[in-house]
C-alpha atoms as a PDB file:
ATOM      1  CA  UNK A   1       5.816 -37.258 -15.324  1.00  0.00           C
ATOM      2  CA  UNK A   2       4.921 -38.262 -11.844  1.00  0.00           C
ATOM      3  CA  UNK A   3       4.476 -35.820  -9.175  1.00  0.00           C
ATOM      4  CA  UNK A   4       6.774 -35.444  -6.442  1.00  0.00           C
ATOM      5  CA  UNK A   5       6.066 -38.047  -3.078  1.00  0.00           C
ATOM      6  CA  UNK A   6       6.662 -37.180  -0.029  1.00  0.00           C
ATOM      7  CA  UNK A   7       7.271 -38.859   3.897  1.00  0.00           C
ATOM      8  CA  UNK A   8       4.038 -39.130   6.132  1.00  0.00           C
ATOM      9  CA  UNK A   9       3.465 -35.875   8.173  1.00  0.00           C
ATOM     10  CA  UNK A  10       1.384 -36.315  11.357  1.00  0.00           C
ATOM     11  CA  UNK A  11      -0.157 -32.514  10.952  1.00  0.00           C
ATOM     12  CA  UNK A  12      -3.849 -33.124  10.929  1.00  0.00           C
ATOM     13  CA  UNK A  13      -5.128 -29.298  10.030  1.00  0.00           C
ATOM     14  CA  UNK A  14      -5.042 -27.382   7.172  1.00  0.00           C
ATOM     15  CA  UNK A  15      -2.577 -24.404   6.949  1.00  0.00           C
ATOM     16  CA  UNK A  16      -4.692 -22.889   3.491  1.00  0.00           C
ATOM     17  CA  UNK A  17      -8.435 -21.980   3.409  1.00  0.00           C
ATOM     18  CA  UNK A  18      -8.916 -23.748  -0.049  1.00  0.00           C
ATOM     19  CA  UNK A  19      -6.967 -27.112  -0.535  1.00  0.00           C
ATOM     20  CA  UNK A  20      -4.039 -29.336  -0.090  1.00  0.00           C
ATOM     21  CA  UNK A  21      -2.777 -32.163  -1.918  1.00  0.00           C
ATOM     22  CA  UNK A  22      -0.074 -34.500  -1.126  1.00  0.00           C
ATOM     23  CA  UNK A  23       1.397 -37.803  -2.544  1.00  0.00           C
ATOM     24  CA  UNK A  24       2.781 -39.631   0.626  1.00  0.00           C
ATOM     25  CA  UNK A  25       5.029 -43.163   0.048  1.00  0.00           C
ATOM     26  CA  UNK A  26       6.575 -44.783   3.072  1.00  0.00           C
ATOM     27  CA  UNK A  27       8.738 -47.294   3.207  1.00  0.00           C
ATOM     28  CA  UNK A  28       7.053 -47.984   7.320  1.00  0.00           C
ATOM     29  CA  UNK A  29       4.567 -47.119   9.386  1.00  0.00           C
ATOM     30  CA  UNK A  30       3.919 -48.227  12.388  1.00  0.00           C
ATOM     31  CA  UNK A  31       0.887 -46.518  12.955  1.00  0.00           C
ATOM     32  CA  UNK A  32      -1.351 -43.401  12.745  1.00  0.00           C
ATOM     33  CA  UNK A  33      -3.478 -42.253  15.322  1.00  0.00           C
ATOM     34  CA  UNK A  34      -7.389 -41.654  15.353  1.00  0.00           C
ATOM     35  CA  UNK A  35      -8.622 -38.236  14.318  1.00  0.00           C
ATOM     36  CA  UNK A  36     -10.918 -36.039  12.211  1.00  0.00           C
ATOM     37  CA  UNK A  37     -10.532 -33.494  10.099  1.00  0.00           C
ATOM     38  CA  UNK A  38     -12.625 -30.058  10.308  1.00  0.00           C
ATOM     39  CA  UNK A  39     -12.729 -30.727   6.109  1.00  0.00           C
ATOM     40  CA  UNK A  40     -13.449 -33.083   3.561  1.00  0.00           C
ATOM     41  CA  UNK A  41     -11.110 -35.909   3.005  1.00  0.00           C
ATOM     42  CA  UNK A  42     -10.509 -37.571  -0.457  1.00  0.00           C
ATOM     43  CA  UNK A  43      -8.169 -40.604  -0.078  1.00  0.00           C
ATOM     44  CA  UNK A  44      -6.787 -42.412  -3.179  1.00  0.00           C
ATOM     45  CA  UNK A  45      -5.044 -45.812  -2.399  1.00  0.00           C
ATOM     46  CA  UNK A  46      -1.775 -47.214  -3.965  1.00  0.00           C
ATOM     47  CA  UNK A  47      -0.005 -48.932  -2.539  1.00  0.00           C
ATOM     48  CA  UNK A  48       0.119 -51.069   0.959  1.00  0.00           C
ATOM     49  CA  UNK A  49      -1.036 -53.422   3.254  1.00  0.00           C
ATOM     50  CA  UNK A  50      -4.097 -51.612   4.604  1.00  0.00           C
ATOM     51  CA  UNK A  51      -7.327 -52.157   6.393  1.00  0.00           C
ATOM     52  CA  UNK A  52      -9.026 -48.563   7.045  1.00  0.00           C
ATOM     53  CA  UNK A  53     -10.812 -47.974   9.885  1.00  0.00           C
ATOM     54  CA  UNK A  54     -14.078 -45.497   9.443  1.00  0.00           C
ATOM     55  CA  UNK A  55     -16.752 -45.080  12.813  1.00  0.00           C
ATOM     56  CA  UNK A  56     -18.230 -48.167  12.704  1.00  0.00           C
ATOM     57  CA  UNK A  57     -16.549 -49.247   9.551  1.00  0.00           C
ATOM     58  CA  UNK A  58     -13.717 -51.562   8.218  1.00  0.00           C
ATOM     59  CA  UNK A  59     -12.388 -52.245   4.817  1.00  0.00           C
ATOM     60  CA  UNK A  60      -9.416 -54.065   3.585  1.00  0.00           C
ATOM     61  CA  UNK A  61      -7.771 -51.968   0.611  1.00  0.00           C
ATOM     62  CA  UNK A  62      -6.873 -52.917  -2.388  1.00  0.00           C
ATOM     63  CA  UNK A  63      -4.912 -50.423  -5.131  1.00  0.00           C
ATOM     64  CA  UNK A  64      -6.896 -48.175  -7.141  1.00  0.00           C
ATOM     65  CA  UNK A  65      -9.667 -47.897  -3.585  1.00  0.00           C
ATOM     66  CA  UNK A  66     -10.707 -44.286  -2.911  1.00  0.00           C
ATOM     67  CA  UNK A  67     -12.532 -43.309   0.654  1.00  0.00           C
ATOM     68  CA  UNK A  68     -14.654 -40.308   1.093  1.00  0.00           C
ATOM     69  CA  UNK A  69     -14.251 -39.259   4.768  1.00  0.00           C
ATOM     70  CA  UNK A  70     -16.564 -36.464   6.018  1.00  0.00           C
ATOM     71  CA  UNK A  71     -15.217 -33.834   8.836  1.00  0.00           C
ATOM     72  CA  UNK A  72     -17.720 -35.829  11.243  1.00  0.00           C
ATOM     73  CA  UNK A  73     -15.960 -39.102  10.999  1.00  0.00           C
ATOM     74  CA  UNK A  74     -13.297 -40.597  13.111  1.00  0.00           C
ATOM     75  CA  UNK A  75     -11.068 -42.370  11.374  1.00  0.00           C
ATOM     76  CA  UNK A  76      -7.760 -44.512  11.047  1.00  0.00           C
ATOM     77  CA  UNK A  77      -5.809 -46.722   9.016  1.00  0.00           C
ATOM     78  CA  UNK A  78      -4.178 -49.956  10.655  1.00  0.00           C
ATOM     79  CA  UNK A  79      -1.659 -51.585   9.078  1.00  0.00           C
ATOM     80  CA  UNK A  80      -1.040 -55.649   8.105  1.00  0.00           C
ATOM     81  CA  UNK A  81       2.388 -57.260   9.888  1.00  0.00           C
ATOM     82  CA  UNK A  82       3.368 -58.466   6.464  1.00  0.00           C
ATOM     83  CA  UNK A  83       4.680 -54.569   5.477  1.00  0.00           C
ATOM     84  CA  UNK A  84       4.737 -53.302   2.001  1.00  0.00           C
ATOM     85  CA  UNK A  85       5.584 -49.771   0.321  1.00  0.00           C
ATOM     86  CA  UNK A  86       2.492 -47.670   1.707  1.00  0.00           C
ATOM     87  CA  UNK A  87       1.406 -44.889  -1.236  1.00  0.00           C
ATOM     88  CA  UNK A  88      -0.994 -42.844  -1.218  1.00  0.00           C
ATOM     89  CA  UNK A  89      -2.436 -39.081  -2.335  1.00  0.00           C
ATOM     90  CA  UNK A  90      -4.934 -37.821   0.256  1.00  0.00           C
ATOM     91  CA  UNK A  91      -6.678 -34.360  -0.753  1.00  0.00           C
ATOM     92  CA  UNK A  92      -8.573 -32.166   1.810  1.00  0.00           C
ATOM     93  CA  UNK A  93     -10.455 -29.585   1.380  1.00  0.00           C
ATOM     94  CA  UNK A  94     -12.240 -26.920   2.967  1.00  0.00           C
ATOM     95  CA  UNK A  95     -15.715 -27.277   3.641  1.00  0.00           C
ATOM     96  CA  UNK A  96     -16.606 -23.234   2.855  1.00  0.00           C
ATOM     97  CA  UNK A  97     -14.594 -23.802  -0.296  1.00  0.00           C
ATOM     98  CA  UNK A  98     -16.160 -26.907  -1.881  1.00  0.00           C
ATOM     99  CA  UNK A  99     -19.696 -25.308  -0.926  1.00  0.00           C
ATOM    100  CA  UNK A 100     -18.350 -22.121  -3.253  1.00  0.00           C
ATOM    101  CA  UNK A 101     -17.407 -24.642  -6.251  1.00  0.00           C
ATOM    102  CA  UNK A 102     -21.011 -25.995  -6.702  1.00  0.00           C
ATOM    103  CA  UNK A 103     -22.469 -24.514  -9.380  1.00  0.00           C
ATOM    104  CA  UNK A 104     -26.320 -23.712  -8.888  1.00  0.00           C
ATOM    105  CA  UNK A 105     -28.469 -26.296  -8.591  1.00  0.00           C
ATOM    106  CA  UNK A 106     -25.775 -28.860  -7.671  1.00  0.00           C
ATOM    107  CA  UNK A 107     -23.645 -29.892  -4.604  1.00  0.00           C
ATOM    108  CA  UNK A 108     -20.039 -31.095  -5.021  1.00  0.00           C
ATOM    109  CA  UNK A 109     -20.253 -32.473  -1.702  1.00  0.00           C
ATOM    110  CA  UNK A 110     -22.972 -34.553  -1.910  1.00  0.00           C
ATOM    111  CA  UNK A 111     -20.285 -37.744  -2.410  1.00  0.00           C
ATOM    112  CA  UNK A 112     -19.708 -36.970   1.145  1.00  0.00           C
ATOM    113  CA  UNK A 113     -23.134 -37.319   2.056  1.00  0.00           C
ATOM    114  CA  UNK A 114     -23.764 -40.185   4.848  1.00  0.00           C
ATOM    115  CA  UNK A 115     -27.012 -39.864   5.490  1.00  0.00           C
ATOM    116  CA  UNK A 116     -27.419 -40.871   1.347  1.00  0.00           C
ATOM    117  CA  UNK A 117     -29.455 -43.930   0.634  1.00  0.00           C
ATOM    118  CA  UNK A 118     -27.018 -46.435   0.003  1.00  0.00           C
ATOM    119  CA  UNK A 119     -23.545 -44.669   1.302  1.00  0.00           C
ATOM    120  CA  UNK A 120     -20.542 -45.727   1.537  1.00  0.00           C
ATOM    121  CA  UNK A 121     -17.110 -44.558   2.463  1.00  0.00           C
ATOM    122  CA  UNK A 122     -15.586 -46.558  -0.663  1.00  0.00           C
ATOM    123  CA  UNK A 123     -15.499 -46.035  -4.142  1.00  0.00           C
ATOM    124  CA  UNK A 124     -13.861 -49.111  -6.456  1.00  0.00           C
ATOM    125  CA  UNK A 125     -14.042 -47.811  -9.794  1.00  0.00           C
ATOM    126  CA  UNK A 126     -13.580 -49.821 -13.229  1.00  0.00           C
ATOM    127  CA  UNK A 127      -9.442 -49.090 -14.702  1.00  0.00           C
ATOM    128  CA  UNK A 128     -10.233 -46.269 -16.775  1.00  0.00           C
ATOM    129  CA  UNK A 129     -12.184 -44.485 -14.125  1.00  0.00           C
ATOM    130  CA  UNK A 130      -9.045 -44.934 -11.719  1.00  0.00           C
ATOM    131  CA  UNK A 131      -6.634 -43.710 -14.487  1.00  0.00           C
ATOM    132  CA  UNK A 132      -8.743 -41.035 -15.382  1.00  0.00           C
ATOM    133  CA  UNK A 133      -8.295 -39.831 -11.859  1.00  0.00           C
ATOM    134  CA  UNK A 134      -4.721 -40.736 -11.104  1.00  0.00           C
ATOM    135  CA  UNK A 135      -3.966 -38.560 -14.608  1.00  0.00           C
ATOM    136  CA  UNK A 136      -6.266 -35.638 -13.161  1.00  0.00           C
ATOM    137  CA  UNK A 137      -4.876 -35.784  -9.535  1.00  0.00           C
ATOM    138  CA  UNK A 138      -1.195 -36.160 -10.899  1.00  0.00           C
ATOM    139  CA  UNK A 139      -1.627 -32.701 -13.431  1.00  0.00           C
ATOM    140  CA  UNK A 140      -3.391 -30.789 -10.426  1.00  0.00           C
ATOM    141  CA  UNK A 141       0.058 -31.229  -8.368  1.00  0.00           C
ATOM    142  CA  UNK A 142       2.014 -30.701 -11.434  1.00  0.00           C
ATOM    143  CA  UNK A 143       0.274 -27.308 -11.856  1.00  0.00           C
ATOM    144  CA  UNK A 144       0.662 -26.351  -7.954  1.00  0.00           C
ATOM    145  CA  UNK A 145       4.190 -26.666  -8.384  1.00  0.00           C
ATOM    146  CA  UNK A 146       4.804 -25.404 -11.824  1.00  0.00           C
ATOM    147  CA  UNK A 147       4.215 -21.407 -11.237  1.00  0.00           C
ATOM    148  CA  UNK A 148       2.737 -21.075 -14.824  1.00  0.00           C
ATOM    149  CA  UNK A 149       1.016 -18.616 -15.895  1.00  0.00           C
ATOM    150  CA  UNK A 150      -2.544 -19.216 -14.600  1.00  0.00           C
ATOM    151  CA  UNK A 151      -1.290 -22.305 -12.420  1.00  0.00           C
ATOM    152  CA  UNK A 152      -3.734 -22.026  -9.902  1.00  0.00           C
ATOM    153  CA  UNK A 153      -6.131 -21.844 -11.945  1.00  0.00           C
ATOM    154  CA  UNK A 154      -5.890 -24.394 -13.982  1.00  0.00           C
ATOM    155  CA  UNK A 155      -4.929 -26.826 -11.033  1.00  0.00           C
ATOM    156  CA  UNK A 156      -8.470 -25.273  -9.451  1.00  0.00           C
ATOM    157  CA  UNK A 157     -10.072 -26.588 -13.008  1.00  0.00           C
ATOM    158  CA  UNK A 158      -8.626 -30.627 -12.482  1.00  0.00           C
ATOM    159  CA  UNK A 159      -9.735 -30.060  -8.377  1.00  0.00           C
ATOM    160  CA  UNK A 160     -12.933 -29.621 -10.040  1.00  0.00           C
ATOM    161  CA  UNK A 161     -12.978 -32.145 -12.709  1.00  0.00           C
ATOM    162  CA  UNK A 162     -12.158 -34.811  -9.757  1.00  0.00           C
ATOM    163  CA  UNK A 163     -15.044 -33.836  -7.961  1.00  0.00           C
ATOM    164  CA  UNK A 164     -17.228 -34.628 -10.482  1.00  0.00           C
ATOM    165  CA  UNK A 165     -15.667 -37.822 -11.189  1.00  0.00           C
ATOM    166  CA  UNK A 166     -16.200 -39.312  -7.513  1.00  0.00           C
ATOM    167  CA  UNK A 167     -19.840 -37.279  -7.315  1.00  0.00           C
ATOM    168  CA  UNK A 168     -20.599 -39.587 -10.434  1.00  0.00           C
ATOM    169  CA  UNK A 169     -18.669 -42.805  -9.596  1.00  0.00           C
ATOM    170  CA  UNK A 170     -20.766 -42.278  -5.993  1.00  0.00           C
ATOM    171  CA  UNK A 171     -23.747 -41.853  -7.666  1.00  0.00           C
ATOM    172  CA  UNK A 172     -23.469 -45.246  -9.510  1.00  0.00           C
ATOM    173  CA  UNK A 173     -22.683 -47.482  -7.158  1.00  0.00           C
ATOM    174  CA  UNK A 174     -25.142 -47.945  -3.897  1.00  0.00           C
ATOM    175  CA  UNK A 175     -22.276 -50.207  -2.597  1.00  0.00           C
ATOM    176  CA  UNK A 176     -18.968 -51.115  -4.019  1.00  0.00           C
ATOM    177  CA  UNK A 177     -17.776 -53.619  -1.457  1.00  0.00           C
ATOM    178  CA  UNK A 178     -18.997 -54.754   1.826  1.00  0.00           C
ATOM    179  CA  UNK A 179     -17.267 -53.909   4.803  1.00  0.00           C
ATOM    180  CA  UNK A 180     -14.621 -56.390   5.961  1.00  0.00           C
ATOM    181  CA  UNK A 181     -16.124 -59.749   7.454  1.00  0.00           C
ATOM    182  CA  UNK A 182     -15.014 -58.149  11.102  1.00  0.00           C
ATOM    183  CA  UNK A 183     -17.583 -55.516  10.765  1.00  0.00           C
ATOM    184  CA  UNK A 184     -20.240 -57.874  12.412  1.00  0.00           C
ATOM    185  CA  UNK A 185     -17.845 -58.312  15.183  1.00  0.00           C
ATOM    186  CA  UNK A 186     -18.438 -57.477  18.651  1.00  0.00           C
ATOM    187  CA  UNK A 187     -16.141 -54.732  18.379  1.00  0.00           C
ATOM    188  CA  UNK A 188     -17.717 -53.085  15.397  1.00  0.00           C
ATOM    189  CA  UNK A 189     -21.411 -53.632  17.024  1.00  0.00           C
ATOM    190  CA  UNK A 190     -19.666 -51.717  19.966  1.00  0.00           C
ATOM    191  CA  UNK A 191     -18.834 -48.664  17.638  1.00  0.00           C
ATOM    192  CA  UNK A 192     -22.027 -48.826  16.223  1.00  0.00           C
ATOM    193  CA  UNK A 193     -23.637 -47.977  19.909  1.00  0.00           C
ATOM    194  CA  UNK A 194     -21.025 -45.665  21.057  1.00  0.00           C
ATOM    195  CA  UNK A 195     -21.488 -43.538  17.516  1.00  0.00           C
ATOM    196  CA  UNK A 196     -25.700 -43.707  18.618  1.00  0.00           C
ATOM    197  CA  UNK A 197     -25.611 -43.855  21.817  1.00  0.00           C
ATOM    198  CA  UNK A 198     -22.455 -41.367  22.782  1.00  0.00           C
ATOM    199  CA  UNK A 199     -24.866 -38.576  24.740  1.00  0.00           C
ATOM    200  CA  UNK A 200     -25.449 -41.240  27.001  1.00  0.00           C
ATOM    201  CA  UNK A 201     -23.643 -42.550  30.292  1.00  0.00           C
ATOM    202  CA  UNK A 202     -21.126 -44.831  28.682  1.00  0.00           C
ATOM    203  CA  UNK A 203     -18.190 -46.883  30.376  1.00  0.00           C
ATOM    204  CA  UNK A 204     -16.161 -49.750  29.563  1.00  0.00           C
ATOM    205  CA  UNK A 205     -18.174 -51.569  32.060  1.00  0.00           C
ATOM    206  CA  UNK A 206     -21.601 -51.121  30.447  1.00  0.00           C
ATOM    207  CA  UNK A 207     -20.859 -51.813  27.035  1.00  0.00           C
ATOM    208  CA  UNK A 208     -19.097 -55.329  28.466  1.00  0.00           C
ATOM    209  CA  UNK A 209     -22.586 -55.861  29.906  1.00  0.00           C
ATOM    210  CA  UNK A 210     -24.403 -54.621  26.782  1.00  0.00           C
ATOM    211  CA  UNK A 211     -23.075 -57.133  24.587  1.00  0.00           C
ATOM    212  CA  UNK A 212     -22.488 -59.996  27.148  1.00  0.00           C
ATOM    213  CA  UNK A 213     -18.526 -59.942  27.037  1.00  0.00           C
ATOM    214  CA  UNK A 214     -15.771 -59.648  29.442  1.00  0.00           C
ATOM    215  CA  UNK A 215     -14.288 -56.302  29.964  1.00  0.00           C
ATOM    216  CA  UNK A 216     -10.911 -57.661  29.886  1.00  0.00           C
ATOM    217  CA  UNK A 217     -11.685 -59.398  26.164  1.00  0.00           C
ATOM    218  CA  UNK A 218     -13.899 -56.454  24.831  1.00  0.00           C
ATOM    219  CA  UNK A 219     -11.102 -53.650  25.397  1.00  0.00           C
ATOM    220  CA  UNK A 220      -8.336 -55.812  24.154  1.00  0.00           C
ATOM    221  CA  UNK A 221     -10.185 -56.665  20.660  1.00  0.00           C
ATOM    222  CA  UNK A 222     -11.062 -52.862  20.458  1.00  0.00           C
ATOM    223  CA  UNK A 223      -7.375 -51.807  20.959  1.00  0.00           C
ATOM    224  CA  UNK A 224      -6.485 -54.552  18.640  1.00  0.00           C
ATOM    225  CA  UNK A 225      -9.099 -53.344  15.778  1.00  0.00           C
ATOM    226  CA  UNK A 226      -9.520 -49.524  16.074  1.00  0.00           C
ATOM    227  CA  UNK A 227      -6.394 -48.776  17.138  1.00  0.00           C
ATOM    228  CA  UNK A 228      -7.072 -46.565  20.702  1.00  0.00           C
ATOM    229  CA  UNK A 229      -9.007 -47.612  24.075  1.00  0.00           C
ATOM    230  CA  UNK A 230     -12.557 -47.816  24.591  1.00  0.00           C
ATOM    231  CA  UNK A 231     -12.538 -44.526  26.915  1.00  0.00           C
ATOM    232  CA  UNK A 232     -10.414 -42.494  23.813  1.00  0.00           C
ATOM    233  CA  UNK A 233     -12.989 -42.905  21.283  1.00  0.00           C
ATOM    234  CA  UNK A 234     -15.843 -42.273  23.295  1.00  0.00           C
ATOM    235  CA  UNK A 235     -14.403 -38.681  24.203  1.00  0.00           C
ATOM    236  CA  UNK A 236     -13.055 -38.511  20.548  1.00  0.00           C
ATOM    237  CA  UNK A 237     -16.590 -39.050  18.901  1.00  0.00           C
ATOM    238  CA  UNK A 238     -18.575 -37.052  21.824  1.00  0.00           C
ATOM    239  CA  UNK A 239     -16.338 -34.221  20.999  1.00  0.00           C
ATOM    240  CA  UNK A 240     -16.470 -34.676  17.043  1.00  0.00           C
ATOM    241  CA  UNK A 241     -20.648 -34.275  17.807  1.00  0.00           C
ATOM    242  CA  UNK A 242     -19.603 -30.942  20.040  1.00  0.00           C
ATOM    243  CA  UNK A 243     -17.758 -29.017  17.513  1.00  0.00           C
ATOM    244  CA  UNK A 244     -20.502 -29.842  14.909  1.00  0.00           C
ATOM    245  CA  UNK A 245     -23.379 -28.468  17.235  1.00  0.00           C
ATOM    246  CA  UNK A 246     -21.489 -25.472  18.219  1.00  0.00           C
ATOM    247  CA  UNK A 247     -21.115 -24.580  14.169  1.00  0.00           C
ATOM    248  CA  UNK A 248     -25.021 -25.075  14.434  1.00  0.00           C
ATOM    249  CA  UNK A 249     -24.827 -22.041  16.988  1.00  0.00           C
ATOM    250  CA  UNK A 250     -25.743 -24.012  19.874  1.00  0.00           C
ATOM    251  CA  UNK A 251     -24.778 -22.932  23.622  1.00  0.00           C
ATOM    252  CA  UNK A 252     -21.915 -24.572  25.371  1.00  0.00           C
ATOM    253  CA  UNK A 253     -24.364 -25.394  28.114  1.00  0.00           C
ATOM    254  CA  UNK A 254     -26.259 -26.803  25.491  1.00  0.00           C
ATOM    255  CA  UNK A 255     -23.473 -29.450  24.097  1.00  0.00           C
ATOM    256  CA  UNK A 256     -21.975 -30.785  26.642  1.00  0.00           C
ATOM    257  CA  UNK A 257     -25.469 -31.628  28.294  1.00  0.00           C
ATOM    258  CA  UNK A 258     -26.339 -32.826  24.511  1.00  0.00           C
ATOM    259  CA  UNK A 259     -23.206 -35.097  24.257  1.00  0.00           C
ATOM    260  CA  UNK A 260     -22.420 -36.803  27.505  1.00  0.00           C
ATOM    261  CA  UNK A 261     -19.744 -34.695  29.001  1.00  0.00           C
ATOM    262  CA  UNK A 262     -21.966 -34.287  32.404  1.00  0.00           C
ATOM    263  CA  UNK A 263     -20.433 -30.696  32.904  1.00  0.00           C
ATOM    264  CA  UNK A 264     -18.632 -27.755  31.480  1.00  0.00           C
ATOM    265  CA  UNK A 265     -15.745 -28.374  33.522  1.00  0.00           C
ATOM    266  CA  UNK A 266     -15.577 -31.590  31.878  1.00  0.00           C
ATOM    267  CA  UNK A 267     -16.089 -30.711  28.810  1.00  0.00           C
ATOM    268  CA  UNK A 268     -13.808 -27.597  28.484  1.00  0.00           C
ATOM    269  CA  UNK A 269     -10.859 -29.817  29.527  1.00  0.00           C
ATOM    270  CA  UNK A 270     -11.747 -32.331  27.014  1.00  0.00           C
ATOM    271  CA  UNK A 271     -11.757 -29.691  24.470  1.00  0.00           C
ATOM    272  CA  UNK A 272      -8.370 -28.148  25.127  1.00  0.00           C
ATOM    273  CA  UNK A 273      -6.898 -31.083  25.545  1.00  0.00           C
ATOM    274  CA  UNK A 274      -7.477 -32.025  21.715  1.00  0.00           C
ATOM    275  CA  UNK A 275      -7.644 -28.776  19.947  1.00  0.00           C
ATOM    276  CA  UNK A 276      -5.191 -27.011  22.265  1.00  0.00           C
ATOM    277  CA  UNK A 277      -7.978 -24.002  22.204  1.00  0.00           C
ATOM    278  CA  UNK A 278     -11.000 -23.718  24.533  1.00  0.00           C
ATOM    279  CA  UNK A 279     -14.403 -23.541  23.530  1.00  0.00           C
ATOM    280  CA  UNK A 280     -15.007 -19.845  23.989  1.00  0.00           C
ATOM    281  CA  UNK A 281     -12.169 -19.766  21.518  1.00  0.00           C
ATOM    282  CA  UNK A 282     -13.199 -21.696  18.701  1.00  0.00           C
ATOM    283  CA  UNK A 283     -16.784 -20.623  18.714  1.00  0.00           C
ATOM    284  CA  UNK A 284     -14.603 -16.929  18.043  1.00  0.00           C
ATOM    285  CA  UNK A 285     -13.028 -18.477  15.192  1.00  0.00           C
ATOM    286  CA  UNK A 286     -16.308 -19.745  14.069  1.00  0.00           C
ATOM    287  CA  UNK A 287     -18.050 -15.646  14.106  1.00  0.00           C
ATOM    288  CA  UNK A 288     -15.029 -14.386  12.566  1.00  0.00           C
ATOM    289  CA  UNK A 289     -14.930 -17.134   9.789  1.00  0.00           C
ATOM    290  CA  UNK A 290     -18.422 -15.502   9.453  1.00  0.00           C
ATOM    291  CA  UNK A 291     -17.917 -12.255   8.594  1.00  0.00           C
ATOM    292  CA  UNK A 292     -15.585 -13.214   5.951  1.00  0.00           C
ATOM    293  CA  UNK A 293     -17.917 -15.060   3.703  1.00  0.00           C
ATOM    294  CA  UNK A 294     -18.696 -13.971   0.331  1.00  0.00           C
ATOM    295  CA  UNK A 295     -20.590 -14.692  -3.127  1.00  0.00           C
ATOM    296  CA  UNK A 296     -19.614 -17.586  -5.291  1.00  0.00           C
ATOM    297  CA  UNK A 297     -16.903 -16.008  -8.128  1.00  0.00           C
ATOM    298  CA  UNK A 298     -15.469 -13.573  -6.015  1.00  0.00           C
ATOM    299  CA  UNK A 299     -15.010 -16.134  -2.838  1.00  0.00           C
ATOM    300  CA  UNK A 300     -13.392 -18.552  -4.858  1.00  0.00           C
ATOM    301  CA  UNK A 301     -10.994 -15.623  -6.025  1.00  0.00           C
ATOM    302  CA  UNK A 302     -10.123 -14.293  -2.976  1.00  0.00           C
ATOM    303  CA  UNK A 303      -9.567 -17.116  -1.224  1.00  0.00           C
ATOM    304  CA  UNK A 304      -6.876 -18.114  -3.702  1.00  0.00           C
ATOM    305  CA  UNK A 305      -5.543 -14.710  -3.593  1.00  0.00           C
ATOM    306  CA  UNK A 306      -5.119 -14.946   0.223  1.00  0.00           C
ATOM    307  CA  UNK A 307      -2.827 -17.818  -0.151  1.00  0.00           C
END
């Protein structure tokens, strides 16, 4: 028995402090926006006419793909003009959760990993590995939604199963599949100095004269191929960097001189424009996420019980 799909919803945060699962078929889409996630990401493709955009990154999907995104990496998925059903089940979870699932010794995360030798946002795994996981993905939202005794539990026990799946599929294969031709376009060299470069003074202008290219040409193929301006994804990936230094404990004086914003002023309306929250107030969140952590067994359990 198949699990229940669902339409496309735009929310981009997680509402529990565990999980979330969600099979997702559209008949359209004209297009999603580029984000990140403060949590891991694991996307299982179906269905569709999709090229996904990660950083510096693009590969052309084909059914049965799976992409690991990390809470560090922008990402989007663009969409062919020849438009087919577009299925999908996208899992996220917390990162404080997945760190309390490792057993000793190991690190159900490490998948994620991208400074790994050899990693890649895409797994393409043999037919029984990718029926294997359809079956374990498809009985963990069966069990979310049955209320059986233990439910939760046993849907925490396939959660975990997956995990170990794509931590051994990853493990396997260095690369699966090259990025898509375009990757050694202009465009994607561009990402690739923004993502290195971003604490730096960067403008349209100077990354026209970086890679010898009209300014005119350069931001039309980028709006063509990621999906948002030049400008956007700067001040997208600058403040991706930001929120990741101030979990580090860093000052606010410190990050915005460490990522390019110039000022605080700058920087705080930057910040509240995306997250709706200013920096004073996340780095709150952050302490008071703090002083709720707790050993392995009895984490896991209460964080289920809070939901």
């Amino acid at each position: 028995m198949a699990s229940r799909t669902q339409r496309f919803d735009s929310r981009q945060h997680m509402r529990r402090n565990t999980y979330e699962i969600f099979r997702y078929k559209d008949p359209y889409l004209k297009e999603v926006a580029l984000h990140h996630h403060d949590f891991y990401e694991i996307y299982f493709f179906l269905s569709g006419n999709v090229q996904y955009n990660i950083e510096s990154h693009s590969y052309l999907l084909t059914p049965g793909d799976i992409l690991l995104i990390s809470p560090m990496e922008l990402h989007q998925p663009i969409f062919g003009k020849e438009q087919r059903s577009y299925e999908r089940i996208v899992l996220w979870i917390n990162k404080s959760f997945l760190e309390s699932l490792s057993p000793p010794g190991e690190n159900l995360s490490a998948c994620f990993d991208t400074a790994a030798p050899g990693h890649t946002n895409l797994l393409r795994p043999e037919e029984y590995v990718r029926h294997l996981l359809t079956y374990q993905l498809e009985q963990l939202m069966l069990e979310l939604d049955s209320g059986e005794y233990c439910s939760d539990y046993c849907a925490l026990s396939y959660l975990v199963q997956v995990l170990i799946l794509l931590n051994r599929q990853a493990k396997r294969q260095n690369k699966v599949a090259e990025a898509k031709a375009a990757s050694d376009s202009v465009v994607y060299r561009t990402l690739s100095y923004i993502n290195a470069h971003y604490s730096e003074d960067l403008s349209l202008d100077f990354l026209a004269n970086q890679f010898f290219i009209s300014k005119y040409h350069l931001s039309r193929e980028f709006g063509r191929l990621v999906g948002t301006s030049v400008h956007r994804y700067i001040i997208q990936k600058r403040l991706v960097m930001a929120k990741q230094m101030m979990r580090e404990g860093r000052s606010s004086t410190e990050v915005y001189q460490r990522c390019g914003f110039g000022d605080y002023s700058n920087f705080y309306r930057a910040f509240k424009a995306e997250y709706q929250i200013s920096p004073r107030e996340f780095t709150a969140q952050l302490k008071q996420a703090a002083l709720h952590s707790g050993g392995l067994p009895r984490r896991i359990r209460g964080q289920m019980e809070k939901e």
